[in-house]
N, C-alpha and C. Protein backbone atom coordinates (compact mmCIF):
# COMPACT_ATOMS: atom_id res chain seq x y z
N UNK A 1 22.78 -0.43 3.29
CA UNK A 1 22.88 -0.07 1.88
C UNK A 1 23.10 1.43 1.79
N UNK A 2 24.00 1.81 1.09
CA UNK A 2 23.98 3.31 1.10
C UNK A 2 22.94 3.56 -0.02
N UNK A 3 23.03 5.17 0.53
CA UNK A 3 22.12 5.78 -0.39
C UNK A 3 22.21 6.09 -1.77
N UNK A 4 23.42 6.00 -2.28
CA UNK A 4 23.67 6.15 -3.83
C UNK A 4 23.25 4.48 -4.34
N UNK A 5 23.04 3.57 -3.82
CA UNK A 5 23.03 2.52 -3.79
C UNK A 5 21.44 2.50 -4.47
N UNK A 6 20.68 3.17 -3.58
CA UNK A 6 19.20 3.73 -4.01
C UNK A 6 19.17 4.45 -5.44
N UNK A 7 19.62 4.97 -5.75
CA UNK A 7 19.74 5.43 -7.49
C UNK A 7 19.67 4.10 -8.07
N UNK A 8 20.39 3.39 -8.11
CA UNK A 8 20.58 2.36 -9.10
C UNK A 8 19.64 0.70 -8.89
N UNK A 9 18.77 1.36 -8.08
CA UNK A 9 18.02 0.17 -7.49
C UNK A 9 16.78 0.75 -8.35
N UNK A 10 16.28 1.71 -7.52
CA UNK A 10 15.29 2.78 -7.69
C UNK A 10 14.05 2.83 -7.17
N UNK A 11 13.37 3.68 -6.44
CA UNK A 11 11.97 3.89 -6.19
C UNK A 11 10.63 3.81 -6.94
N UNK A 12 10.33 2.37 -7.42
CA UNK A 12 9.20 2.17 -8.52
C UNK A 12 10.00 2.70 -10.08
N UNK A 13 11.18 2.10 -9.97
CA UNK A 13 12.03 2.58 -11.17
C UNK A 13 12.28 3.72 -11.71
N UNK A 14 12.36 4.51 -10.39
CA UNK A 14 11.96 6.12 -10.86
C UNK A 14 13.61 6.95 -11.05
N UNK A 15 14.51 5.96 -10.85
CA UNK A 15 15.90 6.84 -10.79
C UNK A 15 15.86 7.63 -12.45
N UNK A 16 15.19 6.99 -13.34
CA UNK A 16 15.44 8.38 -14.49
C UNK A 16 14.86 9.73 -14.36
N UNK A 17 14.31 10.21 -12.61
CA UNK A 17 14.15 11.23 -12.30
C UNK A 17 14.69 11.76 -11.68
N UNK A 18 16.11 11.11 -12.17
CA UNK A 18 17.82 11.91 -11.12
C UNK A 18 17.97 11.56 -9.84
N UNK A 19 19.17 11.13 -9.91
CA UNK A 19 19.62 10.35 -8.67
C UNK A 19 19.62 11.49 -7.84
N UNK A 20 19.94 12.41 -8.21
CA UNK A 20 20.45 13.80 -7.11
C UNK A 20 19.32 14.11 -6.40
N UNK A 21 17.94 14.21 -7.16
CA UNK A 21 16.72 14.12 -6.48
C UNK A 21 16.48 13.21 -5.85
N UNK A 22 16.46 12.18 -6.21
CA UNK A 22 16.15 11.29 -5.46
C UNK A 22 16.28 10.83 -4.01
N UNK A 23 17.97 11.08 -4.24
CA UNK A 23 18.98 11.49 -2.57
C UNK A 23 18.40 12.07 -1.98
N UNK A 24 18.18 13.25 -2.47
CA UNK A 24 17.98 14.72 -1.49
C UNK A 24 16.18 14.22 -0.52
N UNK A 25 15.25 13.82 -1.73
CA UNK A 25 14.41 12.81 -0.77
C UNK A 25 14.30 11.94 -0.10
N UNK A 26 15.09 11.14 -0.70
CA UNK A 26 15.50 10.36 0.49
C UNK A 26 16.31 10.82 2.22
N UNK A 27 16.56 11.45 1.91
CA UNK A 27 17.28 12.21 2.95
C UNK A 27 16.22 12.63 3.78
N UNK A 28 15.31 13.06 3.06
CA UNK A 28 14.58 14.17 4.01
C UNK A 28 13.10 13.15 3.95
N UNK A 29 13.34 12.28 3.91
CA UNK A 29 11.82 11.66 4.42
C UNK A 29 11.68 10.99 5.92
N UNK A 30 10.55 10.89 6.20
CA UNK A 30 10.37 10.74 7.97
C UNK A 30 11.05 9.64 8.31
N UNK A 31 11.64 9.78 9.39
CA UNK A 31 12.15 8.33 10.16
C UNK A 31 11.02 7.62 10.92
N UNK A 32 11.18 6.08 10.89
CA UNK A 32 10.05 5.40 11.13
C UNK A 32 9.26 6.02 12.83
N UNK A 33 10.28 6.81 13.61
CA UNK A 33 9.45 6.70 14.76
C UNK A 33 8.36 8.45 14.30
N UNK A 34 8.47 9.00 13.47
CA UNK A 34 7.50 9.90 13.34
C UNK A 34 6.47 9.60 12.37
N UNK A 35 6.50 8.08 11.96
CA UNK A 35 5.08 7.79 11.41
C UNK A 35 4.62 6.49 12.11
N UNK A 36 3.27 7.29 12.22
CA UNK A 36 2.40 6.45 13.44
C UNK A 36 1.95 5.02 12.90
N UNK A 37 1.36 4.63 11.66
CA UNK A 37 1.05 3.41 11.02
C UNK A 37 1.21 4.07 9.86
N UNK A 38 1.40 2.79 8.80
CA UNK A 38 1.48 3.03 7.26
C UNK A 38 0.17 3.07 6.77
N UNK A 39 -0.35 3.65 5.70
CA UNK A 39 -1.71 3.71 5.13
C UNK A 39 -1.69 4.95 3.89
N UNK A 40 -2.74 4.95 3.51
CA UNK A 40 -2.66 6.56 2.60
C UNK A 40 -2.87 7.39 2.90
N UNK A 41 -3.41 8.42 2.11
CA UNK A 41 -2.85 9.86 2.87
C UNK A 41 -4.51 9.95 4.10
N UNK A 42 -5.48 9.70 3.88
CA UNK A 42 -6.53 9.75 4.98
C UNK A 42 -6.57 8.25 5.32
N UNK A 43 -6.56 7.34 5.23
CA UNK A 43 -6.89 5.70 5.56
C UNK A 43 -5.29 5.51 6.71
N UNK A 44 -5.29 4.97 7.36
CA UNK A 44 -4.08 4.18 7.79
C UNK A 44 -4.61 2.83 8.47
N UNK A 45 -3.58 1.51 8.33
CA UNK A 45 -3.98 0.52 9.46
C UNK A 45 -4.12 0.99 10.67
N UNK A 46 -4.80 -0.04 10.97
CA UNK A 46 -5.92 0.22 12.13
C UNK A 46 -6.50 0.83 12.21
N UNK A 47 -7.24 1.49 11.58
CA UNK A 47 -8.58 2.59 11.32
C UNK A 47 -9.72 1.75 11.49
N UNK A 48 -10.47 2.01 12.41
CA UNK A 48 -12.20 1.37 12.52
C UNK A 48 -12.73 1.40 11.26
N UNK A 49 -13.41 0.31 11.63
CA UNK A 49 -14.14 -0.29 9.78
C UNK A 49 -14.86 0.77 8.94
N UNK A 50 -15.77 1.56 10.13
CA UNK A 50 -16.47 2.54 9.32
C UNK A 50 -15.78 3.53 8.54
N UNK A 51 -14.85 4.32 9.26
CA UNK A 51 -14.25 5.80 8.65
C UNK A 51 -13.52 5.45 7.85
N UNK A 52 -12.64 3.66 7.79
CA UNK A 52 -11.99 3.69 6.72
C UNK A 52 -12.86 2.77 5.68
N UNK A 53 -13.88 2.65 6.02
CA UNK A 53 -14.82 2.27 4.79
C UNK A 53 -15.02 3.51 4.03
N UNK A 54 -15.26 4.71 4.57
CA UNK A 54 -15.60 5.36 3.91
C UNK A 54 -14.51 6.16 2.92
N UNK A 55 -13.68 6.05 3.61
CA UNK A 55 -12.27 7.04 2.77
C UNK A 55 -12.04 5.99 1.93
N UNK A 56 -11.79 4.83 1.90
CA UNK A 56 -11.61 3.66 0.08
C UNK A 56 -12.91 3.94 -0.05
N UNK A 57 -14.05 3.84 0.15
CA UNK A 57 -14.74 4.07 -0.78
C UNK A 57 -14.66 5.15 -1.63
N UNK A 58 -14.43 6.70 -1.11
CA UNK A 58 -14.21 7.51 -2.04
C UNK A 58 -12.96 7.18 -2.99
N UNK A 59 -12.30 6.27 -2.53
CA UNK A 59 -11.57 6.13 -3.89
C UNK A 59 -12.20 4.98 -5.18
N UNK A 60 -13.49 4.54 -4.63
CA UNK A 60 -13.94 3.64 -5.68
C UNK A 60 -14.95 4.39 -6.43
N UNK A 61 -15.30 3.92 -8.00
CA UNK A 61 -16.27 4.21 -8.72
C UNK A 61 -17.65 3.46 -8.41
N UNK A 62 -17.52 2.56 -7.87
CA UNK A 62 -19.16 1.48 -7.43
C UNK A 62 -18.86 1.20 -6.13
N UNK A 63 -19.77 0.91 -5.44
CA UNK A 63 -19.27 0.91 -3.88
C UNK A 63 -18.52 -0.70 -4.00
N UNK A 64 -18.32 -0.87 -2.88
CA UNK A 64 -17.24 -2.04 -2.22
C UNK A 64 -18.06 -3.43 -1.87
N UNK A 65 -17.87 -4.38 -2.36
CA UNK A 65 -18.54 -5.62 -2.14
C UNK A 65 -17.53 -6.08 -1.05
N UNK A 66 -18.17 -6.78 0.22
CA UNK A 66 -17.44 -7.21 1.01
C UNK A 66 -18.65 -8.25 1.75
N UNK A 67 -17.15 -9.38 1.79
CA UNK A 67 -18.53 -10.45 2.26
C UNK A 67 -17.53 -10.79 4.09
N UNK A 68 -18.35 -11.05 4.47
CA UNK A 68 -18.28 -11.07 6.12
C UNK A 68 -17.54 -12.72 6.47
N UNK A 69 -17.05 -13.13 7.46
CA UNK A 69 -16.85 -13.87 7.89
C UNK A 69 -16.31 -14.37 9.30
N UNK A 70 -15.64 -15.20 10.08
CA UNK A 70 -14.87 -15.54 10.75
C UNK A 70 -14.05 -16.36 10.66
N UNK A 71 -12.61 -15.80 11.17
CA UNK A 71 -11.58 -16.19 11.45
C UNK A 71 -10.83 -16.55 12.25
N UNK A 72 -9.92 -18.12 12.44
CA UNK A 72 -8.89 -17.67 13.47
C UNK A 72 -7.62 -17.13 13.53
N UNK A 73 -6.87 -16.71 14.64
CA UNK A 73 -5.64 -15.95 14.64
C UNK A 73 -4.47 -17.26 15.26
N UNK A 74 -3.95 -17.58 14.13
CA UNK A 74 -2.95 -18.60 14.61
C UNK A 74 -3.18 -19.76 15.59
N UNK A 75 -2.08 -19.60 16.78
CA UNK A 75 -3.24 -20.92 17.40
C UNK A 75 -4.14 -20.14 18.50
N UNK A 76 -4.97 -19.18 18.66
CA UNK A 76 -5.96 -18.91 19.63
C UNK A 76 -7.20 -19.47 19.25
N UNK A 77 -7.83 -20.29 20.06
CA UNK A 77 -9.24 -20.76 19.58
C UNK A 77 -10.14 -19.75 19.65
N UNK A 78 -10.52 -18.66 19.18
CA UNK A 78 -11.24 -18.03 19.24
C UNK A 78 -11.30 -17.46 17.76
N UNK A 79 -12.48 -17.39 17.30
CA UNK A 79 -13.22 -17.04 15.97
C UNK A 79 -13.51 -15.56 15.79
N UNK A 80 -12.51 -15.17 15.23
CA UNK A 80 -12.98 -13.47 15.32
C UNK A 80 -13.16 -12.92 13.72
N UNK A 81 -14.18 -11.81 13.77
CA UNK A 81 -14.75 -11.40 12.79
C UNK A 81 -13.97 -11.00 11.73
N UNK A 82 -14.09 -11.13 10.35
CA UNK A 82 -13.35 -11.45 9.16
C UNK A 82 -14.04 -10.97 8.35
N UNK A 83 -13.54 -9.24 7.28
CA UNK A 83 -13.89 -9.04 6.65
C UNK A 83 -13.41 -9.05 5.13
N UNK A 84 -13.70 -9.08 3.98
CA UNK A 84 -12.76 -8.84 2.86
C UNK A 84 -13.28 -8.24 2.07
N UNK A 85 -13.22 -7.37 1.75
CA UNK A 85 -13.96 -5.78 0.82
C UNK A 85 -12.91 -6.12 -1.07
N UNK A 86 -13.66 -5.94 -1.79
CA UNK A 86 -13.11 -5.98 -3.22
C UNK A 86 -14.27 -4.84 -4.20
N UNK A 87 -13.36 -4.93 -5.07
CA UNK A 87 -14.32 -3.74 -6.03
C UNK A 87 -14.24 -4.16 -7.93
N UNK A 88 -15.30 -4.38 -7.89
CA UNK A 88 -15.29 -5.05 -9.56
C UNK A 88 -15.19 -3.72 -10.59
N UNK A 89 -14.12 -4.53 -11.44
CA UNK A 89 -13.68 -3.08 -12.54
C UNK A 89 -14.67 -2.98 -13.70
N UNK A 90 -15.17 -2.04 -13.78
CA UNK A 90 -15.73 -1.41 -15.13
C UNK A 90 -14.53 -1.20 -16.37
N UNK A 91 -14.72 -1.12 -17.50
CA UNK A 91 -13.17 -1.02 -18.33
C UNK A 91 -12.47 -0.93 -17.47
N UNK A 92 -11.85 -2.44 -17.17
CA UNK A 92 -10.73 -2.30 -16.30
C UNK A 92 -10.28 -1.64 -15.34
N UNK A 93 -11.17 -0.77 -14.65
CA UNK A 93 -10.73 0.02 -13.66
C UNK A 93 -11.79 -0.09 -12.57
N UNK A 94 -11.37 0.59 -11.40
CA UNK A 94 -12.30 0.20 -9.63
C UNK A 94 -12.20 1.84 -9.87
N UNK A 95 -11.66 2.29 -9.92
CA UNK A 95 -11.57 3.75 -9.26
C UNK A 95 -9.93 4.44 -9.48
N UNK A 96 -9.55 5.25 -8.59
CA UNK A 96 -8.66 6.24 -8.97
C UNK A 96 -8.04 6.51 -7.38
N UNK A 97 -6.60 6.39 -7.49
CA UNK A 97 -5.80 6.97 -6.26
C UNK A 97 -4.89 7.80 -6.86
N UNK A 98 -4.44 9.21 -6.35
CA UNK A 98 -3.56 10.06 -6.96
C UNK A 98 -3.67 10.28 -8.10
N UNK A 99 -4.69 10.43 -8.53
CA UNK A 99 -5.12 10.68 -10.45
C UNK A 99 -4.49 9.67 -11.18
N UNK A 100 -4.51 8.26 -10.37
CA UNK A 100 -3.72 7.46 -11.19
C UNK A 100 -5.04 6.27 -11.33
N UNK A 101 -5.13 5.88 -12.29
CA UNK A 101 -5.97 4.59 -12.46
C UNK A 101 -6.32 3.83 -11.29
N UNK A 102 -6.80 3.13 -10.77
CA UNK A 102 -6.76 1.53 -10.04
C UNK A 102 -7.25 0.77 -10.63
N UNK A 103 -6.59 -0.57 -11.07
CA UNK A 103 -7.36 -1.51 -11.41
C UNK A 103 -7.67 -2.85 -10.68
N UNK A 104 -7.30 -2.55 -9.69
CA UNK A 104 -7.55 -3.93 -8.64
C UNK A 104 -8.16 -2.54 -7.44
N UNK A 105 -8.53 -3.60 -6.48
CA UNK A 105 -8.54 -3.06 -4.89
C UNK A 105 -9.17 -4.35 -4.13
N UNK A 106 -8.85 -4.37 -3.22
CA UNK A 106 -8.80 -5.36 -1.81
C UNK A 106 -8.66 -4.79 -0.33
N UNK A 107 -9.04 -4.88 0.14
CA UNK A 107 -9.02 -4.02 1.95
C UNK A 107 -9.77 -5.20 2.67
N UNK A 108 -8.93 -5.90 3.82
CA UNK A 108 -9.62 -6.59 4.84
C UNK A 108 -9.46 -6.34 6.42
N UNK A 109 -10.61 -6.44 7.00
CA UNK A 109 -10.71 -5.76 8.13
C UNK A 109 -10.69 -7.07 9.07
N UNK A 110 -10.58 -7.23 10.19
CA UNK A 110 -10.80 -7.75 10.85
C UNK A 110 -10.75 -7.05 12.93
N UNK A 111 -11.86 -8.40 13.23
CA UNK A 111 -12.43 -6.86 14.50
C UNK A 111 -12.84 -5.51 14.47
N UNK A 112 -13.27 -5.28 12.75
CA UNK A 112 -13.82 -4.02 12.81
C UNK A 112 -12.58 -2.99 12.09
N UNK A 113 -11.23 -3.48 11.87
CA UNK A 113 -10.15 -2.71 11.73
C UNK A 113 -9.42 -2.58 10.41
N UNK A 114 -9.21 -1.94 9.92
CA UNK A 114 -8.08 -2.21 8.33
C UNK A 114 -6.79 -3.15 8.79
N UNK A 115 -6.36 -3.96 8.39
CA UNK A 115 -5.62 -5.04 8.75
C UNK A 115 -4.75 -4.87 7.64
N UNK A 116 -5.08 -4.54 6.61
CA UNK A 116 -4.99 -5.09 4.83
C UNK A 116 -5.09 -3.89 3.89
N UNK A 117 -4.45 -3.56 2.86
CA UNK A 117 -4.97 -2.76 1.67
C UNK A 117 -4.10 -3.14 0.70
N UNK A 118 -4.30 -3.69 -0.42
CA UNK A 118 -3.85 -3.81 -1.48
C UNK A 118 -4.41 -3.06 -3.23
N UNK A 119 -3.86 -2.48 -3.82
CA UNK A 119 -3.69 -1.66 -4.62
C UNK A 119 -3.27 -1.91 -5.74
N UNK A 120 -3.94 -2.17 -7.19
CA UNK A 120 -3.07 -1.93 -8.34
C UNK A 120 -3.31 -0.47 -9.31
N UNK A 121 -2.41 0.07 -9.28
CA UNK A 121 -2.60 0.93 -9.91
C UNK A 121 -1.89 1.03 -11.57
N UNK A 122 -2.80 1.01 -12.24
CA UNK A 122 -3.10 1.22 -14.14
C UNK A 122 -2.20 3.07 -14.57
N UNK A 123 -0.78 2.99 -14.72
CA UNK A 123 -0.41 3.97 -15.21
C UNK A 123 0.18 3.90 -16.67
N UNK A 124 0.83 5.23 -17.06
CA UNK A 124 1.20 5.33 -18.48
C UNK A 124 2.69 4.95 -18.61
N UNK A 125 3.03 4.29 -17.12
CA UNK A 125 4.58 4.12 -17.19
C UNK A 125 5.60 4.92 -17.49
N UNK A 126 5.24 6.16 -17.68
CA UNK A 126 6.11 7.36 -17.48
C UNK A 126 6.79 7.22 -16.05
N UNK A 127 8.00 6.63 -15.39
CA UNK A 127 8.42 6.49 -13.84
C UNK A 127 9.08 8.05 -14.02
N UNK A 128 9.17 8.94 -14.93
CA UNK A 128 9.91 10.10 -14.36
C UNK A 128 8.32 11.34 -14.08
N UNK A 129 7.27 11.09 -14.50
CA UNK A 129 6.60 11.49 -14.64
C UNK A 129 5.47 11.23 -13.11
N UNK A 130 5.62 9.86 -12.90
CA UNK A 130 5.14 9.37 -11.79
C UNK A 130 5.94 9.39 -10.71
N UNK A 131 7.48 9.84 -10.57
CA UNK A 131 7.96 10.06 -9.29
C UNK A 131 7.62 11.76 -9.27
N UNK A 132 7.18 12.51 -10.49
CA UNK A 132 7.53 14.27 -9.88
C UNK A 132 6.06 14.16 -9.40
N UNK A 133 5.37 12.85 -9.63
CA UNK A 133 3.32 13.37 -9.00
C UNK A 133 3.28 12.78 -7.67
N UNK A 134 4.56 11.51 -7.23
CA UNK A 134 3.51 11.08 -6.54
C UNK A 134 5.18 10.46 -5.29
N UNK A 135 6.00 10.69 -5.87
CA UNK A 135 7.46 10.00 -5.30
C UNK A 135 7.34 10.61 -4.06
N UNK A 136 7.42 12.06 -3.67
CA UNK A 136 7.86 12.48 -2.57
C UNK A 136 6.94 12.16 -1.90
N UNK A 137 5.19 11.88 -2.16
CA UNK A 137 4.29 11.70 -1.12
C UNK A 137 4.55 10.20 -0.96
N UNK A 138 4.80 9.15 -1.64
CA UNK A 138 5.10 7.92 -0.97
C UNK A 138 6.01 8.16 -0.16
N UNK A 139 7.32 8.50 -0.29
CA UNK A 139 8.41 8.50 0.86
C UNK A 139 8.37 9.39 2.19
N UNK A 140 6.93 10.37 1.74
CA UNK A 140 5.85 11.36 3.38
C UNK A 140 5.35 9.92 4.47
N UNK A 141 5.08 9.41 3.17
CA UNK A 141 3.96 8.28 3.80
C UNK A 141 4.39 7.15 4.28
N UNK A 142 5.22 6.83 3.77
CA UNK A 142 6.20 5.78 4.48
C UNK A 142 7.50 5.88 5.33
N UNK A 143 8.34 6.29 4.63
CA UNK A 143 9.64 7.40 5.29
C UNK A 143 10.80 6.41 4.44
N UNK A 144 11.89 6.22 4.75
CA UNK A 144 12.88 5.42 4.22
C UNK A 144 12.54 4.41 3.98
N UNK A 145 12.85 3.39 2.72
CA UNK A 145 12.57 2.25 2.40
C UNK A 145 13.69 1.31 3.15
N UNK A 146 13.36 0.47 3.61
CA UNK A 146 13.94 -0.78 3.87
C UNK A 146 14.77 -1.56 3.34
N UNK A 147 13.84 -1.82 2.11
CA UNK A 147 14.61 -2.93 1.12
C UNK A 147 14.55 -2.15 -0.18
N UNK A 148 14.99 -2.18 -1.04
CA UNK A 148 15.00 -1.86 -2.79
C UNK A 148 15.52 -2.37 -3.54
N UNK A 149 14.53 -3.07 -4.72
CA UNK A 149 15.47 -4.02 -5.87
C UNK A 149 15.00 -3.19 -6.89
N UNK A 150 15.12 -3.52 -7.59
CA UNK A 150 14.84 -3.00 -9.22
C UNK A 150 13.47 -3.28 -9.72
N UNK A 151 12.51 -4.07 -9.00
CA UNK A 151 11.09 -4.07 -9.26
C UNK A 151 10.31 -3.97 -7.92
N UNK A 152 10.98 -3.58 -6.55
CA UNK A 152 10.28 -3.79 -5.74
C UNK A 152 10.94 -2.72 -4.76
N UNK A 153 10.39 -1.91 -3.63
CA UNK A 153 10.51 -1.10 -2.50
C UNK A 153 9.44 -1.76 -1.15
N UNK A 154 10.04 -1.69 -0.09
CA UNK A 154 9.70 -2.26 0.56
C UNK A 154 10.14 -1.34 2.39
N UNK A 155 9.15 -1.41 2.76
CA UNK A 155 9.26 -0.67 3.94
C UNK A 155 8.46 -1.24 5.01
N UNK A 156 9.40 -1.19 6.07
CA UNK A 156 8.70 -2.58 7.35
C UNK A 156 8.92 -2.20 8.71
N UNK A 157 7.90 -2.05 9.62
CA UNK A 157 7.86 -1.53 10.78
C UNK A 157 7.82 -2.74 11.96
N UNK A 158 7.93 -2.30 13.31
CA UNK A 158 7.31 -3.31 14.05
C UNK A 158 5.99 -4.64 13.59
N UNK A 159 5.25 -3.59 13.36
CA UNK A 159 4.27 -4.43 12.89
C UNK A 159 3.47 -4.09 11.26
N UNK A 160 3.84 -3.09 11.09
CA UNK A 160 3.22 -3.10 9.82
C UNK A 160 4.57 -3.27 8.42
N UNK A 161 3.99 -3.61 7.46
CA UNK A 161 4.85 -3.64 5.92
C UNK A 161 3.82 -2.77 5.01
N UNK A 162 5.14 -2.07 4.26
CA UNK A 162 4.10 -1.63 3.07
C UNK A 162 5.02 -2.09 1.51
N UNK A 163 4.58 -2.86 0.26
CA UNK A 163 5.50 -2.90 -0.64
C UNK A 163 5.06 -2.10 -1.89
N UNK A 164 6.03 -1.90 -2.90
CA UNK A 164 5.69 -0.98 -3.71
C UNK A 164 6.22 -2.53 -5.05
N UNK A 165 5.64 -2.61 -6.12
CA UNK A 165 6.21 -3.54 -7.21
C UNK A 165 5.94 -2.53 -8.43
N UNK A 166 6.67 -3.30 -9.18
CA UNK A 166 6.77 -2.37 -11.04
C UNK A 166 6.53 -4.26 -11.09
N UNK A 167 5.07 -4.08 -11.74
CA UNK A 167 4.43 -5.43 -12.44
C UNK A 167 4.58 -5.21 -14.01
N UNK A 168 5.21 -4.45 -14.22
CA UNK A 168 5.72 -4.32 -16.18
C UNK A 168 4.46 -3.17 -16.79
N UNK A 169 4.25 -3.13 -17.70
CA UNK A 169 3.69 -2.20 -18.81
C UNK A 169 2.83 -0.78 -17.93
N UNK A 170 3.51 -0.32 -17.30
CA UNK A 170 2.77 0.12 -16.41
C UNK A 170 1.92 -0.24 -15.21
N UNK A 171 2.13 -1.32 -14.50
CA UNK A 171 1.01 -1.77 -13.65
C UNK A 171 2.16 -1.66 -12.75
N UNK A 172 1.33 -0.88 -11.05
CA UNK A 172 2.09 -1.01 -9.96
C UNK A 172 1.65 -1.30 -8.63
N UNK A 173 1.89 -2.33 -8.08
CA UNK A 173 1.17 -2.88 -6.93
C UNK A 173 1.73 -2.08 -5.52
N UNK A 174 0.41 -1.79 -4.67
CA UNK A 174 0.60 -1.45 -3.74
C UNK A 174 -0.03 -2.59 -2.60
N UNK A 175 1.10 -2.86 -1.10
CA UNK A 175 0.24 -3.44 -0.38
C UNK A 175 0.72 -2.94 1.29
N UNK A 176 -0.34 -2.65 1.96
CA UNK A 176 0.00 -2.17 2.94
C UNK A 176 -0.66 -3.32 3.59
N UNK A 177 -0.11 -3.73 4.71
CA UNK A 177 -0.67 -4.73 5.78
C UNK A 177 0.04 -4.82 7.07
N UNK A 178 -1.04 -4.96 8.46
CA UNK A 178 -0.46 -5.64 9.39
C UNK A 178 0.27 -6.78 9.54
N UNK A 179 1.52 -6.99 9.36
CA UNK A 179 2.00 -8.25 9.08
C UNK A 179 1.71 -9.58 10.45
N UNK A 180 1.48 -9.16 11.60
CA UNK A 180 1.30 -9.79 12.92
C UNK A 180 -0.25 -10.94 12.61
N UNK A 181 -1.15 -9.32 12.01
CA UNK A 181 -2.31 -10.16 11.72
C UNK A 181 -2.46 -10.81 10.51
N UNK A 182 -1.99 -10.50 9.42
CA UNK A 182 -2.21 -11.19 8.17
C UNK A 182 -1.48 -12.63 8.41
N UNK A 183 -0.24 -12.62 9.34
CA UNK A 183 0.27 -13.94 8.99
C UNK A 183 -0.24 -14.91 10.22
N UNK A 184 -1.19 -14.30 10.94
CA UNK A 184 -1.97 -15.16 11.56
C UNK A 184 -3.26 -15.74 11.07
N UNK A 185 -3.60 -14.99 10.50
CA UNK A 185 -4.67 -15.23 9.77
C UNK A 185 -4.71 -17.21 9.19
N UNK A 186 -5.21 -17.69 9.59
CA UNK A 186 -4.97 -19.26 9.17
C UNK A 186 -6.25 -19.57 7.98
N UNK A 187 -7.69 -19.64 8.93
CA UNK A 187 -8.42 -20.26 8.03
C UNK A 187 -10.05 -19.68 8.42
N UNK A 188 -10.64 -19.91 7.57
CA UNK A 188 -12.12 -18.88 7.37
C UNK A 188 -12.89 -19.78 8.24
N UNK A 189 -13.97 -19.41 8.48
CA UNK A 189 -14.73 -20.23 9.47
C UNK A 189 -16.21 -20.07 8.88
């Protein structure tokens, strides 16, 4: 896909913040082999349970309910530890990423590890306003997108995916995941 191709698709619908900008970031964002895993700016997959317990937690307002379990991984008979962390909204909101609302959050670990992060974030739908706060650090953090439609960005590594959606009135989903392990993931134990 060329890159003017990216204007008219757009980054979380952000092309009414000029295609010319847009290019020029695109251009200059990392190629996949200089980013090590996808994640946010302190969290990335595969981070041990603790340190990245603690960095989502600072992004929550009440701490993180997470109930424990086991799982298997496709067909290996072996039952390995299964976590799933969620955060209940007060007026509609968990907490705050990039001075932007959240109104969902989800993070699952398994073996101790971030596997999982999913994200909704509650904005004012300003997309020219939300690509000059936050555009160039998604495309730091990810590097070139992959795929781009008109409600969705999508960026996919060996093993990890991260997607970006425009869910309408302002609502924008984020999901970063190991795709190896999530789609092994079968059934709870």
């Amino acid at each position: 896909m060329k890159i003017t191709n990216y204007c008219f698709s757009a980054l979380l619908l952000l092309t009414v913040a000029g295609c010319d900008r847009l290019e020029k970031d695109m251009l200059s964002a990392p190629d996949d082999a200089t980013i090590d895993r996808y994640g946010l700016d302190a969290v990335k997959l595969g981070d041990k349970r603790v340190e990245a317990g603690a960095q989502l937690q600072a992004l929550l307002d009440k701490p993180m309910q997470c109930t424990p379990g086991k799982t298997g991984l496709g067909d290996k008979r072996k039952a390995y530890a299964l976590e799933e962390c969620s955060a209940t909204p007060v007026n509609g909101e968990v907490g705050k990423l990039w001075d932007e609302k959240l109104s969902f959050f989800k993070a699952v670990f398994v073996e101790n590890q971030l596997c999982s992060l999913e994200l909704q974030l509650k904005t004012s739908g300003d997309y020219e306003k939300l690509y000059d706060a936050h555009g160039k650090k998604i495309l730091n953090l990810f590097g070139k997108p992959d795929e781009v439609t008109a409600k969705e960005v999508v960026w996919q590594r060996e093993g990890d995916e991260a997607t970006l959606k425009d869910l309408g009135n302002g609502r924008v989903n984020l999901e970063i995941r190991n795709k190896k392990v999530m789609q092994a993931l079968h059934h709870k134990g």
